[in-house]
Protein backbone atom coordinates (compact mmCIF):
# COMPACT_ATOMS: atom_id res chain seq x y z
CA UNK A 1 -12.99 -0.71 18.27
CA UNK A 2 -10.57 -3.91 18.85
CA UNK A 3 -11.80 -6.72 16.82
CA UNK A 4 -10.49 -9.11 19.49
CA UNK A 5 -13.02 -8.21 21.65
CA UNK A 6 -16.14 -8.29 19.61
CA UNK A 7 -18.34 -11.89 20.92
CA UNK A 8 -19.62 -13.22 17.57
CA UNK A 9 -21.24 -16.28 19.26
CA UNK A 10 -25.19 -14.97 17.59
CA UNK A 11 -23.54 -14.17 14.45
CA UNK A 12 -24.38 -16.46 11.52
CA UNK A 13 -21.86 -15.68 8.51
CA UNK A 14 -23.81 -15.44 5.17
CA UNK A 15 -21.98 -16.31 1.89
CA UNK A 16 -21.76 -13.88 -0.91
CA UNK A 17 -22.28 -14.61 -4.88
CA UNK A 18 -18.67 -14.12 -6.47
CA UNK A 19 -19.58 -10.61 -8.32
CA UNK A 20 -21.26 -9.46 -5.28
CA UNK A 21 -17.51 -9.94 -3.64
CA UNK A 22 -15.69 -8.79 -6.56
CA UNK A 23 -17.54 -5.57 -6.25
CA UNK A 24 -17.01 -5.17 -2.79
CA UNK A 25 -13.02 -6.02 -2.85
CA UNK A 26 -13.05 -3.33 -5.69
CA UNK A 27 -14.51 -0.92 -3.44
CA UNK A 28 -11.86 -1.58 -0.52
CA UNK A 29 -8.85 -1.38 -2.76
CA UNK A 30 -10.11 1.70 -4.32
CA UNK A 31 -11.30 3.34 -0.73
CA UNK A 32 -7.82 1.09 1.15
CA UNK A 33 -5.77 4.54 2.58
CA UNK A 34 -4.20 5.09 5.54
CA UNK A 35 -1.44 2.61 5.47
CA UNK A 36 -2.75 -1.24 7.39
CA UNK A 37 -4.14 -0.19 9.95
CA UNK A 38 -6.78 1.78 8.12
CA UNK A 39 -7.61 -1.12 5.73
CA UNK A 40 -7.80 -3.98 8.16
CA UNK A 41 -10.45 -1.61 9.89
CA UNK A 42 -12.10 -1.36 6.66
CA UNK A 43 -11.99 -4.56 5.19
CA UNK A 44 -13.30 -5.48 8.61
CA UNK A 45 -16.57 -2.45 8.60
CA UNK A 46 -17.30 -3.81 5.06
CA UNK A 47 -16.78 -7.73 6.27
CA UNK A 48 -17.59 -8.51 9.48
CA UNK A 49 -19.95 -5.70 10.66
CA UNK A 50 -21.79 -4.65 7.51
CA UNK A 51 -22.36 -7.78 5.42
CA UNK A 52 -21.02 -10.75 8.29
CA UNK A 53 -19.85 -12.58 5.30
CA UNK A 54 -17.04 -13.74 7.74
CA UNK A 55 -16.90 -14.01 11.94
CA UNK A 56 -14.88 -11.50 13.96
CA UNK A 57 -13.20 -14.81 15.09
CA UNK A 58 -12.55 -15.74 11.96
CA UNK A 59 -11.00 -12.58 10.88
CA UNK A 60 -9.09 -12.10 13.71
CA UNK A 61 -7.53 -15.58 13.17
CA UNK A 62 -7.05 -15.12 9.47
CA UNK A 63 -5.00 -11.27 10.50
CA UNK A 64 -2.95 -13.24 13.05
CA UNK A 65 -1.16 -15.83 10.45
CA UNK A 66 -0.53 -12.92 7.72
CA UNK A 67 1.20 -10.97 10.38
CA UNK A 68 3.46 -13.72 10.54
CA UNK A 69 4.31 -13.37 6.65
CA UNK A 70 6.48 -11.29 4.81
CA UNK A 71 4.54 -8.59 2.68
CA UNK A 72 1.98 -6.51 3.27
CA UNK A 73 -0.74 -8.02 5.50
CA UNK A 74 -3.65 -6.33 5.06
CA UNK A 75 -3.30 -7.20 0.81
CA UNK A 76 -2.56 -10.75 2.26
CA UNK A 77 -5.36 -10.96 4.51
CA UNK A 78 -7.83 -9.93 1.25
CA UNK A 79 -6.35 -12.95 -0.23
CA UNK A 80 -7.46 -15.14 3.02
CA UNK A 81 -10.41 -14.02 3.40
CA UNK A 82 -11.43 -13.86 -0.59
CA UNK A 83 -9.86 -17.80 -0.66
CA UNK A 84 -12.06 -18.63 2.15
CA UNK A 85 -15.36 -17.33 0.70
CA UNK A 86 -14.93 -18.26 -3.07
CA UNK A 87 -11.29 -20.96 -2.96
CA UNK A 88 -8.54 -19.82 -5.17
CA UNK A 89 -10.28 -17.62 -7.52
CA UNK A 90 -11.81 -15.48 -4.87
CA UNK A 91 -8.04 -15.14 -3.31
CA UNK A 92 -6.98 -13.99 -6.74
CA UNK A 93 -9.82 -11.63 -7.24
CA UNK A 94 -9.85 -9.93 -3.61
CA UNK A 95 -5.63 -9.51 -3.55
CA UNK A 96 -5.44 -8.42 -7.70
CA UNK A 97 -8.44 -6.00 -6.78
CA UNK A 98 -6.53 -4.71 -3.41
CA UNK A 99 -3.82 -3.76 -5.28
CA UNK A 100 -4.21 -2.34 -9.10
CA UNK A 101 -5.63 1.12 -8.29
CA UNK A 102 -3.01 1.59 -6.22
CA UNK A 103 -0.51 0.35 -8.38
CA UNK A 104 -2.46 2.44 -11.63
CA UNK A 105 -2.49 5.78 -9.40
CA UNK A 106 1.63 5.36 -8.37
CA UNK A 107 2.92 4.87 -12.08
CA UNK A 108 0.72 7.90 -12.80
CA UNK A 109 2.07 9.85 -10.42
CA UNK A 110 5.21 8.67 -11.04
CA UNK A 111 5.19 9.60 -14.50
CA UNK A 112 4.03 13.28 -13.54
CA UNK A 113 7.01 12.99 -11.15
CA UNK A 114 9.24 12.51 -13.77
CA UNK A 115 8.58 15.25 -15.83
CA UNK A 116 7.34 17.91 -13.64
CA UNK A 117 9.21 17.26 -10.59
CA UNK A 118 12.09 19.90 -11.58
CA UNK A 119 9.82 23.02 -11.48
CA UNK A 120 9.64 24.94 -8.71
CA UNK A 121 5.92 24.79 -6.99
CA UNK A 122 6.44 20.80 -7.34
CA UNK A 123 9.84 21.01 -5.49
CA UNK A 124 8.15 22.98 -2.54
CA UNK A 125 5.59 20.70 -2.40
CA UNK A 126 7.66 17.92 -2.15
CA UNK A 127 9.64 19.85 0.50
CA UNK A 128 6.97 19.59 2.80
CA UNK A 129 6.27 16.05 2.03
CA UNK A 130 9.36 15.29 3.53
CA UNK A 131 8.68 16.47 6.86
CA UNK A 132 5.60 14.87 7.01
CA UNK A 133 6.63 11.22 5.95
CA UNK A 134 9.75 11.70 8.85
CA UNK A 135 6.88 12.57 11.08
CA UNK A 136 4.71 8.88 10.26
CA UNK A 137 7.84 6.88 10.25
CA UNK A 138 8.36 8.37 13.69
CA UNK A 139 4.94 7.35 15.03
CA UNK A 140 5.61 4.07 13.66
CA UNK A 141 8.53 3.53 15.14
CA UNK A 142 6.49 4.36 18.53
CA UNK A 143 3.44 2.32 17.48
CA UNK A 144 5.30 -0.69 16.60
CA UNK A 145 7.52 -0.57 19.64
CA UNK A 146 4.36 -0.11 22.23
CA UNK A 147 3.49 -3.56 20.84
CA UNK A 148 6.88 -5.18 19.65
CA UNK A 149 8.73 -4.42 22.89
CA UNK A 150 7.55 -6.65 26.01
CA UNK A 151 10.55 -7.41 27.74
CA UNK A 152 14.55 -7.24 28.08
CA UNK A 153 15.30 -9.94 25.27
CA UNK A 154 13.16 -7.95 22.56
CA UNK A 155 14.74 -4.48 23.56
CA UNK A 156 17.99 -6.43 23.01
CA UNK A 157 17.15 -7.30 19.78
CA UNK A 158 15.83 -3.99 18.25
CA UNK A 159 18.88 -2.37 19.68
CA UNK A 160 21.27 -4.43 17.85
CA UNK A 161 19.45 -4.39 14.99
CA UNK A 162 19.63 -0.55 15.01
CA UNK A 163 23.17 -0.57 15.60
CA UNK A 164 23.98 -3.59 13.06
CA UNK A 165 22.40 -0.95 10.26
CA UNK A 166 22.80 2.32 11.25
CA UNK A 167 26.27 1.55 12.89
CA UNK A 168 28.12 -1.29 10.88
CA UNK A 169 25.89 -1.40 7.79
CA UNK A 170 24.86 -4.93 8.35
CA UNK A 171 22.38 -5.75 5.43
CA UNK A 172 18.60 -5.70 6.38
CA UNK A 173 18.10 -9.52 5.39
CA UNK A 174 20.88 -10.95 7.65
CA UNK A 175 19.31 -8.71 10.24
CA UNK A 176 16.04 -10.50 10.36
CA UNK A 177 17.36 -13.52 9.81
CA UNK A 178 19.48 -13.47 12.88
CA UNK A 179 17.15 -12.07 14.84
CA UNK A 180 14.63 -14.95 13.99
CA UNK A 181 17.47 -17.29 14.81
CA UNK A 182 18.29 -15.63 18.13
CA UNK A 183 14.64 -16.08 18.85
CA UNK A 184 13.90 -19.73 18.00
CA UNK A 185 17.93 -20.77 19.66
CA UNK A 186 16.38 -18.48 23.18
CA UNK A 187 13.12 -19.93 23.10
CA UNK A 188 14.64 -23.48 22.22
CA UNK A 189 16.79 -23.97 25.01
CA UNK A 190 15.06 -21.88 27.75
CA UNK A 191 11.71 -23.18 27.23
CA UNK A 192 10.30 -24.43 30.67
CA UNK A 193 6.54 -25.75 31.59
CA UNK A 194 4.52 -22.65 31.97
CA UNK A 195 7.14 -20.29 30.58
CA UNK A 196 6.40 -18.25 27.43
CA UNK A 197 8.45 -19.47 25.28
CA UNK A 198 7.34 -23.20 26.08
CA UNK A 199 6.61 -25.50 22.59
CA UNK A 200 3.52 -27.18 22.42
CA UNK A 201 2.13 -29.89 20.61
CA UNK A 202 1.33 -28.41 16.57
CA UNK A 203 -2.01 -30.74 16.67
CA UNK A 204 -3.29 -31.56 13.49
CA UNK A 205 -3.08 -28.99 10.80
CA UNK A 206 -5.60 -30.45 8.36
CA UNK A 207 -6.67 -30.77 5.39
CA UNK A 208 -2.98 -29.85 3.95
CA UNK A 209 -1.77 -32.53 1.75
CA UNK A 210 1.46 -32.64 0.46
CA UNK A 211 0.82 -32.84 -3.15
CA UNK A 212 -1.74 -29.68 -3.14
CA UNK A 213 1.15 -28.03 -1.45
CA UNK A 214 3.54 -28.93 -4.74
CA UNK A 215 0.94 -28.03 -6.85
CA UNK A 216 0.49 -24.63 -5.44
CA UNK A 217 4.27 -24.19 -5.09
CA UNK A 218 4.63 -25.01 -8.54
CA UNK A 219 2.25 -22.60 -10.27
CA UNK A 220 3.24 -19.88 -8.16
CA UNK A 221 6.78 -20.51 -8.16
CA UNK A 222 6.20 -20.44 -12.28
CA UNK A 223 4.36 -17.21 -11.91
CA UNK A 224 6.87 -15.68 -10.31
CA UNK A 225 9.84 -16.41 -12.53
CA UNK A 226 8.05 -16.03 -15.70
CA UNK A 227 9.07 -12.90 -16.36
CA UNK A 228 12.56 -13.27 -15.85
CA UNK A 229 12.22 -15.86 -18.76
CA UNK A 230 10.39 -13.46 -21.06
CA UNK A 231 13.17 -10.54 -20.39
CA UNK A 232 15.80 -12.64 -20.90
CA UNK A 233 14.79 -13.95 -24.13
CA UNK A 234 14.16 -10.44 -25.44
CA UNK A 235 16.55 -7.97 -23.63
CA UNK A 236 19.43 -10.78 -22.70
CA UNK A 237 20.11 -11.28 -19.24
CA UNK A 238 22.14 -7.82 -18.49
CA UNK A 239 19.33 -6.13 -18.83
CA UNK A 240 18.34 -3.71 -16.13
CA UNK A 241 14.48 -5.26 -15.43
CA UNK A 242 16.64 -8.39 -14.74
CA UNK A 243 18.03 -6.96 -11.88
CA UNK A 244 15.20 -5.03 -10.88
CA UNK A 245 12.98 -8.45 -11.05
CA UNK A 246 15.99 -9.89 -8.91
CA UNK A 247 16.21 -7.11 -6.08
CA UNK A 248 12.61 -7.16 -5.49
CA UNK A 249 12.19 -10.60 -5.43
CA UNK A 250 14.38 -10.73 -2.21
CA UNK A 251 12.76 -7.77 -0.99
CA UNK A 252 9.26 -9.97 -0.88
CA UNK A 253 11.17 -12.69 1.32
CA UNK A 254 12.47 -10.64 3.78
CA UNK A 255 9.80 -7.65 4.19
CA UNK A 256 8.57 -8.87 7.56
CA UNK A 257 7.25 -5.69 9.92
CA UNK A 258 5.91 -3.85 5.89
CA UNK A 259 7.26 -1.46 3.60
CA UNK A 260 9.16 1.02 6.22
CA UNK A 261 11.17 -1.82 7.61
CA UNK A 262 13.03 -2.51 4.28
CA UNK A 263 13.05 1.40 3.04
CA UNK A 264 16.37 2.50 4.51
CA UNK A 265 17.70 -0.49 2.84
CA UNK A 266 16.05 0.23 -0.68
CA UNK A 267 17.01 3.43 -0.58
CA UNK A 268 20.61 2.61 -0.46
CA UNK A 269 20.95 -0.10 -2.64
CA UNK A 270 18.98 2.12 -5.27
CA UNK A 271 21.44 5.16 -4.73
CA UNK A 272 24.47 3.99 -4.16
CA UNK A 273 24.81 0.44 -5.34
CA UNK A 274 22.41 0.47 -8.35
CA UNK A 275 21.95 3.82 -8.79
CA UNK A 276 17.72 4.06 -9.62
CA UNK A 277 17.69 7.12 -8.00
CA UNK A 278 19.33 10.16 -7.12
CA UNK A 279 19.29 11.36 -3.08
CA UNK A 280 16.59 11.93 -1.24
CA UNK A 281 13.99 11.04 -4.43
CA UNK A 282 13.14 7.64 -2.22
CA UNK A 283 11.62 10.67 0.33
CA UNK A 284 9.61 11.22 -2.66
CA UNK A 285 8.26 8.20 -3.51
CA UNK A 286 7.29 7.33 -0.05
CA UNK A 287 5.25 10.41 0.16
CA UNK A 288 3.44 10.07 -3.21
CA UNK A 289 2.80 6.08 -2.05
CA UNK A 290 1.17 7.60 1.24
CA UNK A 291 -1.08 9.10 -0.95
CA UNK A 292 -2.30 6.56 -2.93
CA UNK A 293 -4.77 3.79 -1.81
CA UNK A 294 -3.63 -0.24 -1.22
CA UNK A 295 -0.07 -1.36 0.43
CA UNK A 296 2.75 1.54 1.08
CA UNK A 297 5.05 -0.75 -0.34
CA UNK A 298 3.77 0.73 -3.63
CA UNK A 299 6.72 2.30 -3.05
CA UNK A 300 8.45 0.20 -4.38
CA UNK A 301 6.95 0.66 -7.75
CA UNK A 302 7.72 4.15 -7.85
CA UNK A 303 11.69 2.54 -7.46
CA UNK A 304 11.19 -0.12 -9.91
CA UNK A 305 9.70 2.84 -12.07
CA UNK A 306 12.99 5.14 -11.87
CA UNK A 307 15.04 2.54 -11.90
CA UNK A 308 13.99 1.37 -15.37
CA UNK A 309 13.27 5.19 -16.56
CA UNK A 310 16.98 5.76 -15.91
CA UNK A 311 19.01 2.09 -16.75
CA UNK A 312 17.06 0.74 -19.59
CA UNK A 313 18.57 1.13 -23.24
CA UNK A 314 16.72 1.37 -26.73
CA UNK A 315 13.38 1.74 -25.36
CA UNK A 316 11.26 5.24 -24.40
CA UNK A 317 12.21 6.41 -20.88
CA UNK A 318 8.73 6.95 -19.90
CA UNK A 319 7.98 3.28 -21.40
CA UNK A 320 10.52 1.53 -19.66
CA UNK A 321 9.72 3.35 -16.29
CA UNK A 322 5.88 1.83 -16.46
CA UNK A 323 7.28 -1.45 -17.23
CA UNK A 324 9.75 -1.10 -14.63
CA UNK A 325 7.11 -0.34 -12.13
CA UNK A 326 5.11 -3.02 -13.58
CA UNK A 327 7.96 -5.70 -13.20
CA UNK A 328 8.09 -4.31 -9.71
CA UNK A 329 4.47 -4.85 -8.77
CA UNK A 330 4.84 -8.30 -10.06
CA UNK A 331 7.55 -9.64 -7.93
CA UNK A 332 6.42 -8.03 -4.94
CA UNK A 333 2.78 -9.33 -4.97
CA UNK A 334 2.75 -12.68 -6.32
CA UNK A 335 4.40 -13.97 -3.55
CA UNK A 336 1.48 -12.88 -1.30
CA UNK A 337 -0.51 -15.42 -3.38
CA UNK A 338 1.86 -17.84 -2.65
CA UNK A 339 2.24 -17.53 1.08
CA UNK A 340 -1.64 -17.73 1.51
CA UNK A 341 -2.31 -20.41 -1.05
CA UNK A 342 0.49 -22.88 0.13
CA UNK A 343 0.09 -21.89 3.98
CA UNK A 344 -3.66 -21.55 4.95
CA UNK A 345 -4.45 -24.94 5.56
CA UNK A 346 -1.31 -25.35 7.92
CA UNK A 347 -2.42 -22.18 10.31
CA UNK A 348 -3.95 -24.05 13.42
CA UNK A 349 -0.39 -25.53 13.55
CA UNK A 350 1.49 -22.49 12.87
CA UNK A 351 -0.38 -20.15 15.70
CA UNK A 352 0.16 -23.64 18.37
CA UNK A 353 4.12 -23.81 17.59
CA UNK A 354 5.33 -21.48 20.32
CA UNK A 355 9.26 -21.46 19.34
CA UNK A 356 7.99 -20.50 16.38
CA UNK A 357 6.27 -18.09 17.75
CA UNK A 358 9.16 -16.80 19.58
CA UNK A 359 10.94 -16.79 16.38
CA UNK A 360 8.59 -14.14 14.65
CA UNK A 361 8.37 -12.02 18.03
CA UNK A 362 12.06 -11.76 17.63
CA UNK A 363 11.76 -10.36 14.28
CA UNK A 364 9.01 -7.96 15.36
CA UNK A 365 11.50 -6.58 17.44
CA UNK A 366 14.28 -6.57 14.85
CA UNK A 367 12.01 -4.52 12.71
CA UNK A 368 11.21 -2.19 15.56
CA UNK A 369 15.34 -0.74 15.71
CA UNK A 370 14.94 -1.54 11.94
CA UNK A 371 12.49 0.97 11.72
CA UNK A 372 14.23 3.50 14.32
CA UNK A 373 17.09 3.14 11.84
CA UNK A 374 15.13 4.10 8.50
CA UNK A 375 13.36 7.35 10.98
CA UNK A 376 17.26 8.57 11.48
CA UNK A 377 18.40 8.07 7.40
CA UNK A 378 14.92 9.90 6.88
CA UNK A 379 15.80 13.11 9.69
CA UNK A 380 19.22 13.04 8.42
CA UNK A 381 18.60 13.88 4.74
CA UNK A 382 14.85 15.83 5.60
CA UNK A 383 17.26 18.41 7.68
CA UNK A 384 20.73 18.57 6.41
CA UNK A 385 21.87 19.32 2.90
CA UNK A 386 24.36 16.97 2.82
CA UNK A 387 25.75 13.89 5.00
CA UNK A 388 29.32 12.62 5.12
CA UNK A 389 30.54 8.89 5.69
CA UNK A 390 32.79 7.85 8.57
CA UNK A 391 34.51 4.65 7.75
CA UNK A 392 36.70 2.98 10.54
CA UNK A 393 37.39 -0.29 10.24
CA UNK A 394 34.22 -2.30 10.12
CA UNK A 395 32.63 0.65 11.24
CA UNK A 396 30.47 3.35 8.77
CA UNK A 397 28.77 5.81 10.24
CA UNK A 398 26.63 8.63 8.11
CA UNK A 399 26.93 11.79 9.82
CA UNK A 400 25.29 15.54 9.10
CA UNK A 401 26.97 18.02 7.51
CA UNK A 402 26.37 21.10 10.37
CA UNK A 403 26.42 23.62 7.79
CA UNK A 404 23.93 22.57 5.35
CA UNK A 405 21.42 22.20 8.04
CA UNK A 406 17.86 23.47 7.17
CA UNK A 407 15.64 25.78 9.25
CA UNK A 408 12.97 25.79 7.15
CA UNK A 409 13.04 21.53 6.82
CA UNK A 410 13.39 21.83 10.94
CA UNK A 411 9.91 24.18 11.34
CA UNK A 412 8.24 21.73 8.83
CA UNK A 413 9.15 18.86 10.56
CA UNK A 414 8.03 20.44 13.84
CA UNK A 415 4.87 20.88 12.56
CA UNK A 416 4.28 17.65 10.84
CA UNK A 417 5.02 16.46 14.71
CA UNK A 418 2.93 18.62 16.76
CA UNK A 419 0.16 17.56 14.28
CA UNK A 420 0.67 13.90 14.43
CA UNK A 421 1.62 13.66 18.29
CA UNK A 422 -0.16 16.06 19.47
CA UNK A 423 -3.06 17.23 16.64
CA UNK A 424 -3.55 12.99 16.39
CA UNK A 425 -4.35 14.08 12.94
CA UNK A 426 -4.45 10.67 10.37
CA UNK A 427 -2.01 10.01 7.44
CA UNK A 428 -3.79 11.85 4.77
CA UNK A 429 -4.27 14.97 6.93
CA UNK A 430 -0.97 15.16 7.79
CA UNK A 431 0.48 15.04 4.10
CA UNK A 432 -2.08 17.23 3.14
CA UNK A 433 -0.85 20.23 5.96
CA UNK A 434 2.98 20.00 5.43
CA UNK A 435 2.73 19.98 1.43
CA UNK A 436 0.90 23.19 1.40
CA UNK A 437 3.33 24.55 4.24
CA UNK A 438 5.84 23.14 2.24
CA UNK A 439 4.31 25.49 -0.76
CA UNK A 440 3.67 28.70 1.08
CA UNK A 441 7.56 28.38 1.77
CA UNK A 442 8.80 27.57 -1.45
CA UNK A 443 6.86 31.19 -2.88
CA UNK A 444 8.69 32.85 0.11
């Protein structure tokens, strides 16, 4: 069903008590799998067609500014919706509730990654995991570029994006932030009367004072940063949750298009620059965070959780990592908070602001070759043993090594394919096939 065309004209929202709503936002982060897509649908079953607590209007209008955000919309849209039924507590309530069994289930399956990932039935499992999560990134990439992709200027743009990372290692921020530039500078100086990209009038946003807006930016700002402050006081300022805090941090800026669009990055600066993880683990963590419910950029936790496992001194390993992952969760979410709290009153002028608009098309099409780039690091290390890097000038390609390809990793992948193409199987089945294929193989 598309929620755009549902006529809510009859419908009469009713307002919920606050523990009736609590208890219902605990019910959609703990049921919330199947990556956005499957919790918009559900947050919208539970909101708009079971209880009408909100109109489909409403909801639609609400989805259509947190696509425009960085971060995971669907845990940002909880926060709209729970700030528009109960003000800033019910935001707080619905986005802490979207995410913490997600975030409890990844630490716990990151610890059982850490010490049981070694042994053999694990590793096979894994194998097949692998296939599988190169298999969704793939229909992503063709999901995302069905919608992203209307016209020569945003085919443009996801091609250079592509080559700017996969070609000349161009980091993922400057990517999206030239593509956003490139969009507003096109739409700027092309606009005509009746074209596209023509600005309107922003109208009267509302309600949106400038002091609430300090406020807000204040606390949440504060929130934020306050555990830099606390690390720093007790590990010094070298310490590695310091620089975990910091890399994530910029990772919630510039995470427009949702977690795959920044993974190829991640995975590199955690390998090779910062060294988190070893190669091919962020493979892993991807396919345990398509397992869990709330955002895939859970992911990220599983990082944050390595990362700290592995860097930090004079604590336990396994302590550390659940910090780490903690930290993680921290800096990645809180932000959402902010971006609802400090923008909802200013959305009627937001959605009217067409250069704008152009601006954020731009980037959905940046994320589109971003995304086509992270699909290629995942086939790359899924079916070859080993890569090599090419370096020519400001050139640096990563290329297979021909002889360590993998039959086995090819057949899985196959598979994971045919199901997903052609099977149209969901997420959850499709993880569920290739890790027991991936089994079978390894006791072969």
């Amino acid at each position: 069903m598309d929620i755009a065309d549902q006529d809510d004209r009859n419908v009469t929202p009713t307002r919920p008590g606050f523990k009736e709503a609590a208890g219902v936002w605990a019910k959609i982060g703990l049921l919330g799998f199947g990556g956005p897509a499957g919790q918009i649908a559900l947050m919208h079953r539970e909101l708009v067609e079971e209880r009408r607590w909100v109109s489909a209007s409403r909801f639609l209008h609400a989805l259509n500014y947190c696509m425009l955000l960085p971060g995971p919309e669907a845990q940002q849209l909880s926060i709209y919706i729970g700030w528009l039924l109960h003000g800033t507590r019910g935001g707080i309530v619905a986005g802490t509730l979207f995410v913490l069994p997600g975030f409890i289930v990844i630490t716990g399956l990151s610890l059982l990654y850490a010490l049981y990932h070694q042994s053999g039935w694990l590793e096979g499992l894994f194998f097949g995991l692998k296939a599988a999560v190169l298999a969704i990134v793939v229909e992503a990439v063709v999901r995302l570029g069905k919608r992203a992709l209307k016209g020569n200027f945003s085919r443009a743009i996801a091609a250079v994006s592509f080559l700017a990372l996969f070609v000349f290692k161009v980091p993922f921020p400057l990517v999206i932030l030239a593509a956003a530039i490139a969009g507003y500078l096109v739409a700027k100086f092309t606009a005509t009367a009746g074209s596209p990209f023509s600005p309107r009038a922003e109208g009267k946003t509302g309600g949106a004072g400038w002091r609430r807006a300090a406020r807000v930016l204040a606390l949440w700002l504060a929130l934020w940063t306050a555990p830099f402050i606390l690390i720093a006081v007790l590990a010094g300022t070298d310490s590695v949750f310091i620089a975990i805090g910091l890399f994530f941090s910029k990772m919630a800026v510039v995470t427009f298009g949702g977690a795959y669009a920044v993974l190829s990055y991640v995975a590199q600066q955690a390998v090779e620059t910062h060294h988190w993880l070893l190669p091919g683990e962020m493979l892993d963590g991807l396919a345990l965070a398509e397992t869990t419910p709330g955002p895939l950029v859970l992911v990220l936790s599983f990082v944050g959780f390595m990362g700290a496992m592995r860097g930090a001194t004079g604590l336990d390993p396994l302590l550390a990592g659940v910090l780490g992952a903690a930290l993680t969760t921290w800096v990645t979410f809180v932000p959402c908070f902010l971006w609802i709290f400090l923008g909802a009153p200013y959305v009627e002028g937001l959605r009217q602001n067409r250069v704008l608009s152009a601006a954020l098309a731009a980037i959905s099409a940046a994320v589109t070759g971003v995304i086509l780039n992270l699909a290629l690091w995942f086939g790359l290390h899924v079916l070859f043993a080993g890569t090599t890097e090419l370096d020519w000038g400001p050139l640096s390609l990563t290329l297979p090594d021909l002889a360590s390809f993998r039959p086995v990793a090819f057949l899985l992948t196959v598979l994971a394919l045919a199901v997903t193409f052609i099977g149209r199987a969901g997420v959850l089945p499709v993880l569920a096939i290739c890790s027991v294929a991936g089994w079978l193989t390894s006791l072969i």
